[in-house]
N, C-alpha and C. Protein backbone atom coordinates (compact mmCIF):
# COMPACT_ATOMS: atom_id res chain seq x y z
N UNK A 1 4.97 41.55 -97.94
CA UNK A 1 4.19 42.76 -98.18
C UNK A 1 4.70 43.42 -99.45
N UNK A 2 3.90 44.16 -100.25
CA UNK A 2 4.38 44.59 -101.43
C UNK A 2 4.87 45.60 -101.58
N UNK A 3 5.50 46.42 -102.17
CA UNK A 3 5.82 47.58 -102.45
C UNK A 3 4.60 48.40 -102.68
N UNK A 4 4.38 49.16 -101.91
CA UNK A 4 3.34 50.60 -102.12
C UNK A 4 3.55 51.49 -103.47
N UNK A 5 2.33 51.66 -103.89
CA UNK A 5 1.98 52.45 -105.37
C UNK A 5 2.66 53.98 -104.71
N UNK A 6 3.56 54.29 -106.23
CA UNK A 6 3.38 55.60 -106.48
C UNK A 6 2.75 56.12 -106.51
N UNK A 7 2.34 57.21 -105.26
CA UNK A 7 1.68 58.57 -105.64
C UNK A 7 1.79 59.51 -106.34
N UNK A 8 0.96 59.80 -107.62
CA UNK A 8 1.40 60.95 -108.44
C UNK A 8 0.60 62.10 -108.40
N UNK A 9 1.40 63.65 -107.92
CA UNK A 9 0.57 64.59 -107.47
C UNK A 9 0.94 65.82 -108.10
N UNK A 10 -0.08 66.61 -108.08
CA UNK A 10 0.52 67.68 -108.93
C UNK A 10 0.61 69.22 -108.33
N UNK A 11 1.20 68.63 -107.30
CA UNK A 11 1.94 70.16 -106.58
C UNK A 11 3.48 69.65 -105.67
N UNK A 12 4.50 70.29 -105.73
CA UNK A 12 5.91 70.08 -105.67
C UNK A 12 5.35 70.39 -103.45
N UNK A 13 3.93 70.65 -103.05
CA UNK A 13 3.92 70.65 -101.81
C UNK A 13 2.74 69.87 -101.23
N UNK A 14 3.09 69.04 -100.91
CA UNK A 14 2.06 67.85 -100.29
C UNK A 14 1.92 67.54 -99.02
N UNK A 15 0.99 66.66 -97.74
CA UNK A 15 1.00 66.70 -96.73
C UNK A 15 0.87 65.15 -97.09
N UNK A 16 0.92 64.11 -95.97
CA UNK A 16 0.82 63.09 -95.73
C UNK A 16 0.82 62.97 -94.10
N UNK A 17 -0.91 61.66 -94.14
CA UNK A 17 -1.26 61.58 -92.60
C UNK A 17 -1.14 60.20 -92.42
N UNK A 18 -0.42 59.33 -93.32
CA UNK A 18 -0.63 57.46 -93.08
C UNK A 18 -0.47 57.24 -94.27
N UNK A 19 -0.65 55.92 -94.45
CA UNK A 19 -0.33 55.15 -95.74
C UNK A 19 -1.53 54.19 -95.96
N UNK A 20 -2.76 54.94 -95.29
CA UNK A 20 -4.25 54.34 -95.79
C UNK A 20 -4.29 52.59 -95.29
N UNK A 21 -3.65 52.44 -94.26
CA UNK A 21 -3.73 51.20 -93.53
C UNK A 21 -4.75 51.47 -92.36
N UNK A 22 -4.91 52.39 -91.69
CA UNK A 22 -5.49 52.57 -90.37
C UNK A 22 -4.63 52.75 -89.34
N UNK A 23 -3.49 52.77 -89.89
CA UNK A 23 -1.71 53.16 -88.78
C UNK A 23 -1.49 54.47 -88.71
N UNK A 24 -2.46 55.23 -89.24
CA UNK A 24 -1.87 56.74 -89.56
C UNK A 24 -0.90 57.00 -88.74
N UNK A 25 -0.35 58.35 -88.73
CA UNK A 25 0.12 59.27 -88.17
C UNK A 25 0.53 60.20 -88.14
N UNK A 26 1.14 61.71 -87.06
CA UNK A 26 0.78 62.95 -87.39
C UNK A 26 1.15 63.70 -88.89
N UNK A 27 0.19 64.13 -89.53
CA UNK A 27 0.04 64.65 -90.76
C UNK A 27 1.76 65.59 -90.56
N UNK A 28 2.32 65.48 -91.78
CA UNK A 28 3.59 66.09 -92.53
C UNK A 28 3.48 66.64 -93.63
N UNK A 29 3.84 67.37 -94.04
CA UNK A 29 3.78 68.52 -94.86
C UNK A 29 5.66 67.93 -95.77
N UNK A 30 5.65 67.83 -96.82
CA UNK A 30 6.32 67.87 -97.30
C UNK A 30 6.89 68.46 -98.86
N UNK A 31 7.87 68.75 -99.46
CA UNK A 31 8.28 69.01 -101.03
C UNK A 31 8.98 68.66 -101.26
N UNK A 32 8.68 67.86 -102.51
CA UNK A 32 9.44 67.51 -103.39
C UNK A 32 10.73 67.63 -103.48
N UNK A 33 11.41 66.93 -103.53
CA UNK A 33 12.97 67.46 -104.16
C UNK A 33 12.80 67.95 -105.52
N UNK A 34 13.93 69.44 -105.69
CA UNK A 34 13.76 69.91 -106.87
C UNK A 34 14.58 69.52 -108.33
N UNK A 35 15.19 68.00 -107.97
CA UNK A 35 15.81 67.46 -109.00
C UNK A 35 14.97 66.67 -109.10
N UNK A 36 14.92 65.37 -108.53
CA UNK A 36 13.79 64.17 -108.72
C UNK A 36 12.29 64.31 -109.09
N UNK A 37 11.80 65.46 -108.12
CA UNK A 37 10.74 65.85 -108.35
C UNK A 37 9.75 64.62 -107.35
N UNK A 38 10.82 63.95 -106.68
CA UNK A 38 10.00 62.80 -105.81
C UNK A 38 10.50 62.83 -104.52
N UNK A 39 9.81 62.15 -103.59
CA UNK A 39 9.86 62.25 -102.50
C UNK A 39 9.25 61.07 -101.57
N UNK A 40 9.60 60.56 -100.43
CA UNK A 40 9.21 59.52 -99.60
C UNK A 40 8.93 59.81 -98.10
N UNK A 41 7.90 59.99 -97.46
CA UNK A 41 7.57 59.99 -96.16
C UNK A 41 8.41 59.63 -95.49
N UNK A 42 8.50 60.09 -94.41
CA UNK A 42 9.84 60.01 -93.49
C UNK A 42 8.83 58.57 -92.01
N UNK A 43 7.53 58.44 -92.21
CA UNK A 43 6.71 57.94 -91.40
C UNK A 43 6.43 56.60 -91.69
N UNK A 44 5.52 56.76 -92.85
CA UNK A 44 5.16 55.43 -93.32
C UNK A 44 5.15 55.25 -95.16
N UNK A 45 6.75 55.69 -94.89
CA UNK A 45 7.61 55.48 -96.42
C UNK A 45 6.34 55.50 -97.83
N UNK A 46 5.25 56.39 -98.09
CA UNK A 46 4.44 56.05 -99.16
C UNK A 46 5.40 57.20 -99.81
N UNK A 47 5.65 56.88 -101.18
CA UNK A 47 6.69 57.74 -102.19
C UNK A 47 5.59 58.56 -103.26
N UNK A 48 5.81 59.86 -103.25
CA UNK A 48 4.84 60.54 -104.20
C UNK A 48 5.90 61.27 -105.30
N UNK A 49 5.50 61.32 -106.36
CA UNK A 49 6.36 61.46 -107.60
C UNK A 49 5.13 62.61 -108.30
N UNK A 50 6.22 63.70 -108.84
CA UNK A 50 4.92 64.68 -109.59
C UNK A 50 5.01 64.22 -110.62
N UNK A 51 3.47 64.93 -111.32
CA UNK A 51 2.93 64.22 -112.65
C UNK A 51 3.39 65.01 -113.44
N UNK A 52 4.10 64.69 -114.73
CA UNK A 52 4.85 65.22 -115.26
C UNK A 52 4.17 66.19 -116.13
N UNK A 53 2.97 66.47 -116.42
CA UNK A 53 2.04 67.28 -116.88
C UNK A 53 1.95 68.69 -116.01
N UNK A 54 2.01 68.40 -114.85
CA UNK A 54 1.66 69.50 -114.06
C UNK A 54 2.44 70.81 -114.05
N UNK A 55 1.54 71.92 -114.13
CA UNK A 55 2.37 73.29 -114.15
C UNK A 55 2.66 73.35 -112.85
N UNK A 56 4.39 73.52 -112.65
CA UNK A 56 4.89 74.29 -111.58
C UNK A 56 5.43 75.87 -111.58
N UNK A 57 4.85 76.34 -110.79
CA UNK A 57 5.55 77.82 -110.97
C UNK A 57 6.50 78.11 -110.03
N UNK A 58 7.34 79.00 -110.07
CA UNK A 58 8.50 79.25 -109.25
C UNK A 58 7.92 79.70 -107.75
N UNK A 59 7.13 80.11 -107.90
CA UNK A 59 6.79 80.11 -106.14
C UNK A 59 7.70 80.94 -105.76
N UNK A 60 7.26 81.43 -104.10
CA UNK A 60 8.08 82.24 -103.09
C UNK A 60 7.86 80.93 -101.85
C-alpha cells in the first residue's frame, strides 16, 4: 500500500472523518503543531501540512 498524499490546508484548525477509503471514522478536530505546521491523524494516519501561502493570524 502506498504512502497517502499530503494534505495541504490552509487553516492551522482542521477536522478529519476517514482517509476517503469508505473506513471512516468519528470526525476529529485537530491543529497543527505550531513548529511543523503539520500534523497526522491519530485514526487513519492521513498527514495534513499548511500551505505555506496561507495567512495565519494569532487567534484566541
Amino acid at each position: 500500500m502506498a504512502d497517502q498524499d499530503v494534505q495541504i490546508v490552509s487553516s492551522t484548525k482542521i477536522s478529519c472523518n476517514g482517509n476517503g477509503t469508505g473506513s471512516g471514522h468519528p470526525n476529529v478536530y485537530l491543529t497543527l503543531d505550531a513548529h511543523t505546521h503539520e500534523i497526522t491523524c491519530p485514526y487513519c494516519s492521513q498527514k495534513f501540512k499548511l500551505d505555506p501561502n496561507a495567512k495565519v493570524s494569532a487567534g484566541h
